[in-house]
Protein backbone atom coordinates (compact mmCIF):
# COMPACT_ATOMS: atom_id res chain seq x y z
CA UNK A 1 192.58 -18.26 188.72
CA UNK A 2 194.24 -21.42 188.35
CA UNK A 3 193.19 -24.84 186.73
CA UNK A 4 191.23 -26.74 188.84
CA UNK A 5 193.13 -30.42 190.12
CA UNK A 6 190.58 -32.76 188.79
CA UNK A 7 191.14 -30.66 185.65
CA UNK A 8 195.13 -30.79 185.50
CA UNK A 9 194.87 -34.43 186.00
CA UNK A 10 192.81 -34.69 182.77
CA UNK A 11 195.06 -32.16 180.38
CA UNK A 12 198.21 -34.15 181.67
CA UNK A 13 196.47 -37.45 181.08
CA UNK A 14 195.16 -35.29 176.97
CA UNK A 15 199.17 -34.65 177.10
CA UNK A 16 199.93 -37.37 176.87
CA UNK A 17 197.90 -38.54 174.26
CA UNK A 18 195.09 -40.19 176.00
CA UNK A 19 191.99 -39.62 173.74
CA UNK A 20 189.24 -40.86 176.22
CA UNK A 21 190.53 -37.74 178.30
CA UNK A 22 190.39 -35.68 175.73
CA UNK A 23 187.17 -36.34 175.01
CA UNK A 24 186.41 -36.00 178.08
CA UNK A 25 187.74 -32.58 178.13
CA UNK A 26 186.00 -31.88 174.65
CA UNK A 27 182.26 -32.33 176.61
CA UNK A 28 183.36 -30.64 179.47
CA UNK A 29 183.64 -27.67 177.29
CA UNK A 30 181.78 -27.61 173.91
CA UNK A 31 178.18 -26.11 175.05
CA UNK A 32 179.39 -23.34 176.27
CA UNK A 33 182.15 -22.71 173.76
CA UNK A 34 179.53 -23.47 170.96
CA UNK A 35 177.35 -20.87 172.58
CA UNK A 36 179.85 -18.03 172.72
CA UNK A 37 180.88 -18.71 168.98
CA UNK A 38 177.30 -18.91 167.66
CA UNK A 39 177.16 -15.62 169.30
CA UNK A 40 179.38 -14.10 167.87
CA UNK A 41 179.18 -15.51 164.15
CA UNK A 42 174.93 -16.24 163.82
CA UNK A 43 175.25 -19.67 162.38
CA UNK A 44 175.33 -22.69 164.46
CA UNK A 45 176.34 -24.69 161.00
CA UNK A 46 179.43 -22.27 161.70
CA UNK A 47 179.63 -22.50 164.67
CA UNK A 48 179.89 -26.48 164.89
CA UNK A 49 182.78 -25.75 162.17
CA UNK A 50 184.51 -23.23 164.48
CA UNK A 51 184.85 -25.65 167.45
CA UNK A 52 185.35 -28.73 165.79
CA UNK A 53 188.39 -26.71 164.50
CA UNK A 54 189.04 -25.10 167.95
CA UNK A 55 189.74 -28.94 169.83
CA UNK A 56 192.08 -29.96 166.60
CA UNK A 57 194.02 -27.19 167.43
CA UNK A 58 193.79 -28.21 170.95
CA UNK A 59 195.07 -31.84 171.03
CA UNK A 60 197.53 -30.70 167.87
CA UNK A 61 198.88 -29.00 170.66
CA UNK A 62 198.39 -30.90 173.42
CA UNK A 63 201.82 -31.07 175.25
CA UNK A 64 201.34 -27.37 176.04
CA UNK A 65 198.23 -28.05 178.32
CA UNK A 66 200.05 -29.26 181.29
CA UNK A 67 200.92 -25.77 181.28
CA UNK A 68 198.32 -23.61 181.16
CA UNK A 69 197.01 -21.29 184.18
CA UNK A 70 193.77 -21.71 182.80
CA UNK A 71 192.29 -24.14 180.09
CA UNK A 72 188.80 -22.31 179.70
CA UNK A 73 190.78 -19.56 179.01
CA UNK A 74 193.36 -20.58 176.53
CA UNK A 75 189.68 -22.57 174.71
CA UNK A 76 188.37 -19.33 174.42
CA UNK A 77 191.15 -17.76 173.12
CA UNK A 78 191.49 -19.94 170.13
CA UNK A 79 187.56 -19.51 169.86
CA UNK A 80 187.87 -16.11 169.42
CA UNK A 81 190.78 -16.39 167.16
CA UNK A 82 188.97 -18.30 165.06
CA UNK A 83 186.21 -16.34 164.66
CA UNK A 84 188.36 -13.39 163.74
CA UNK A 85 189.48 -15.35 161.05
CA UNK A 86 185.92 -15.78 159.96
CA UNK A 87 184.92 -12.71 159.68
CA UNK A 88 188.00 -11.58 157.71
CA UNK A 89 187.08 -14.17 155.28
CA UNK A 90 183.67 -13.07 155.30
CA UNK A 91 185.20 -9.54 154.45
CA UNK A 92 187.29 -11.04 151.66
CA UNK A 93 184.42 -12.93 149.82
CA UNK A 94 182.08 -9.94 150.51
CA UNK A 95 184.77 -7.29 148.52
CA UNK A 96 185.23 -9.95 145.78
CA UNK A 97 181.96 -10.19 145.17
CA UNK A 98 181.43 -6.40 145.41
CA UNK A 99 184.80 -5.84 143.20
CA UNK A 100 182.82 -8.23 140.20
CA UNK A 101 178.97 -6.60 140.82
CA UNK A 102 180.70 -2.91 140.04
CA UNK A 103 182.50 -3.91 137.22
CA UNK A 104 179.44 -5.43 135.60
CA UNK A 105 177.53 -3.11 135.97
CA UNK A 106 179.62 -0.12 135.51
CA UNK A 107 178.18 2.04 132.57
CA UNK A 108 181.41 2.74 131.45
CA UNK A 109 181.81 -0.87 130.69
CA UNK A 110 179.19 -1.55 128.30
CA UNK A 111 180.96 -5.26 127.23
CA UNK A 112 181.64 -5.85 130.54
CA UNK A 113 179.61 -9.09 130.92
CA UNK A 114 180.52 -10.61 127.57
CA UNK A 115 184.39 -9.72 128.87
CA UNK A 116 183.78 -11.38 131.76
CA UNK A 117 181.93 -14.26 130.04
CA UNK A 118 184.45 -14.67 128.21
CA UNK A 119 187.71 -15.29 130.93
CA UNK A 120 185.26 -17.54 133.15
CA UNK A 121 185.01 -19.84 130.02
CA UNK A 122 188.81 -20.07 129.94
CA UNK A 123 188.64 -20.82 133.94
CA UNK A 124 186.20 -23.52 132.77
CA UNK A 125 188.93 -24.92 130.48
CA UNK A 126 191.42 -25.07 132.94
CA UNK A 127 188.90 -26.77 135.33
CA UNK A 128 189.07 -29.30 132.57
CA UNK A 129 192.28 -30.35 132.42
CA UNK A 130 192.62 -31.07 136.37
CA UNK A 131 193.02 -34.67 137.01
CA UNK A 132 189.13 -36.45 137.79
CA UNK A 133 189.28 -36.67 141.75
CA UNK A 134 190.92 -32.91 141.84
CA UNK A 135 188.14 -31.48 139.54
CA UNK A 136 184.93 -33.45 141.19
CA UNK A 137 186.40 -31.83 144.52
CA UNK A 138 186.98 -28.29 143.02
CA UNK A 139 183.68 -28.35 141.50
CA UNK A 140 182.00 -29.76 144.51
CA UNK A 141 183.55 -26.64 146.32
CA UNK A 142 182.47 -23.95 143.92
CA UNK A 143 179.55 -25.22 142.26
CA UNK A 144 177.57 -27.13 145.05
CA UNK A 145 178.58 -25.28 147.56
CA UNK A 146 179.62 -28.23 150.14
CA UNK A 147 181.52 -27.33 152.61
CA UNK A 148 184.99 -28.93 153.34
CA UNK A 149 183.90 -31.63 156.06
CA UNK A 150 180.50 -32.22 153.78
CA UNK A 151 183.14 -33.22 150.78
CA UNK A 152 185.59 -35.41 152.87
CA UNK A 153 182.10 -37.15 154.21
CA UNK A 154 180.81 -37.79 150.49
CA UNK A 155 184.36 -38.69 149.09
CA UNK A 156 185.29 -40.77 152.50
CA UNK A 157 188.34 -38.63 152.52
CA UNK A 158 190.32 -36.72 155.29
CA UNK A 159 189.62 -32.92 155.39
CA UNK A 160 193.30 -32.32 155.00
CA UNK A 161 193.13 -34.05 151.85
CA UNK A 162 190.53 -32.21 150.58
CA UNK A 163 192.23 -28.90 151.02
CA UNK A 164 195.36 -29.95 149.47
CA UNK A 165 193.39 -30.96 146.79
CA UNK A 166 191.62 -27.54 146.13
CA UNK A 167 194.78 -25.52 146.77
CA UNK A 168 196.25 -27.67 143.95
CA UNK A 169 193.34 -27.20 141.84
CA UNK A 170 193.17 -23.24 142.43
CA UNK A 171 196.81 -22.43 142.18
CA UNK A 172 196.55 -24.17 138.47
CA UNK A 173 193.49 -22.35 137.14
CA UNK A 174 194.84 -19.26 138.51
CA UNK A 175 198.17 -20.26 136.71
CA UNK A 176 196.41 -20.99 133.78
CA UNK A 177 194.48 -17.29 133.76
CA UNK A 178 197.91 -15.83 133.77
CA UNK A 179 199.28 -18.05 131.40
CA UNK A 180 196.19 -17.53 128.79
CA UNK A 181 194.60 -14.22 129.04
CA UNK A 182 195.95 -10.93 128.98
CA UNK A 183 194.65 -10.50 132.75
CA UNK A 184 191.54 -8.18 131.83
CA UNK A 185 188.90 -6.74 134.81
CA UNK A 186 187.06 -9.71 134.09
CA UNK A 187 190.49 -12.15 134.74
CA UNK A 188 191.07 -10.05 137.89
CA UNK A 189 187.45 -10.75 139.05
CA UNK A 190 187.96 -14.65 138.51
CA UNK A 191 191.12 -14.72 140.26
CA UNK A 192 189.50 -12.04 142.89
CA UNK A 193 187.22 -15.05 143.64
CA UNK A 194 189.47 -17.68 143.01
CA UNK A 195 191.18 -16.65 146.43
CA UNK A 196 187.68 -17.51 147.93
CA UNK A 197 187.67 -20.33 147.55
CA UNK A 198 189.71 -22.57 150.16
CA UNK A 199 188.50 -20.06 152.93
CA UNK A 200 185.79 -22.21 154.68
């Protein structure tokens, strides 16, 4: 089925850059794309997160909407996209976290916490030596918890910035955890959960 007229009037007029189309466009359809990913991922925090990421992608490519056969379609499709993704980050974090539970609490690794102990504290001494702005975002991220439009709120900083900043920060203390230790279980498990870390 084909796009509507009223409706290829509006993703020419989002085409061409027009915002008040595109939003427009956006409440047109973000109930029922918010219901179908809520659906499908049980969170409406996530959810929110999902779509707001769904219409970037959208108007970052905008100049393609002229030619779709069908815009609710092509919305879904990078709904559904997305929430793949999420759940294979879900997966990721779950097996990290699984990955550093077994190992300590394996019998056969009766030091394995004080091993462990022991490599986090040099990831805490990298996380020292990251320039202020880089560390009070990394730390923000893995010790509060915030999520990545929660930091760029409290920092009154773009998201993008915010995730440049934390890949910065992670690809050093992972540099710095080959660099230092002699990559024990424990390392792994840091830099196991290291790779968690930009995923939401």
């Amino acid at each position: 089925m084909s796009t509507e007229p009223d409706e290829r009037a509006l993703l020419q007029a989002v085409a061409a850059g027009n915002r008040v189309a595109f939003t427009c466009l956006y409440s047109a359809h973000l109930n029922d794309l918010f219901r179908y990913a809520t659906l499908f991922v049980g969170s409406t925090e996530e959810a929110e997160e999902i779509i707001q990421e769904v219409f970037v992608r959208i108007w970052d490519r905008r100049e393609t909407l002229p030619h779709l056969a069908s815009f609710k379609a092509y919305a879904y499709q990078v709904a559904k996209n997305l929430v793949v993704d999420y759940w294979r980050q879900q997966k990721r974090q779950a097996t990290a976290h699984k990955r550093l539970q077994a190992f300590t609490t394996a019998p056969e690794f009766a030091d394995a916490a004080l091993i462990y102990q022991q490599d986090y504290q040099m990831a805490q001494q990298a996380i020292a030596q990251l320039p202020l702005k880089r560390k009070q975002i990394f730390l923000m991220r893995t010790q509060e918890e915030l999520s990545l439009d929660e930091i760029a709120q409290q920092l009154s900083i773009s998201k993008s910035v915010v995730k440049k900043q934390l890949y910065a920060a992670t690809a050093f203390v992972k540099a710095y955890l080959h660099q230092h230790s002699d990559l024990s279980v424990g390392a792994l498990c840091v830099l196991t959960l290291l790779e968690t870390v930009n995923l939401n």
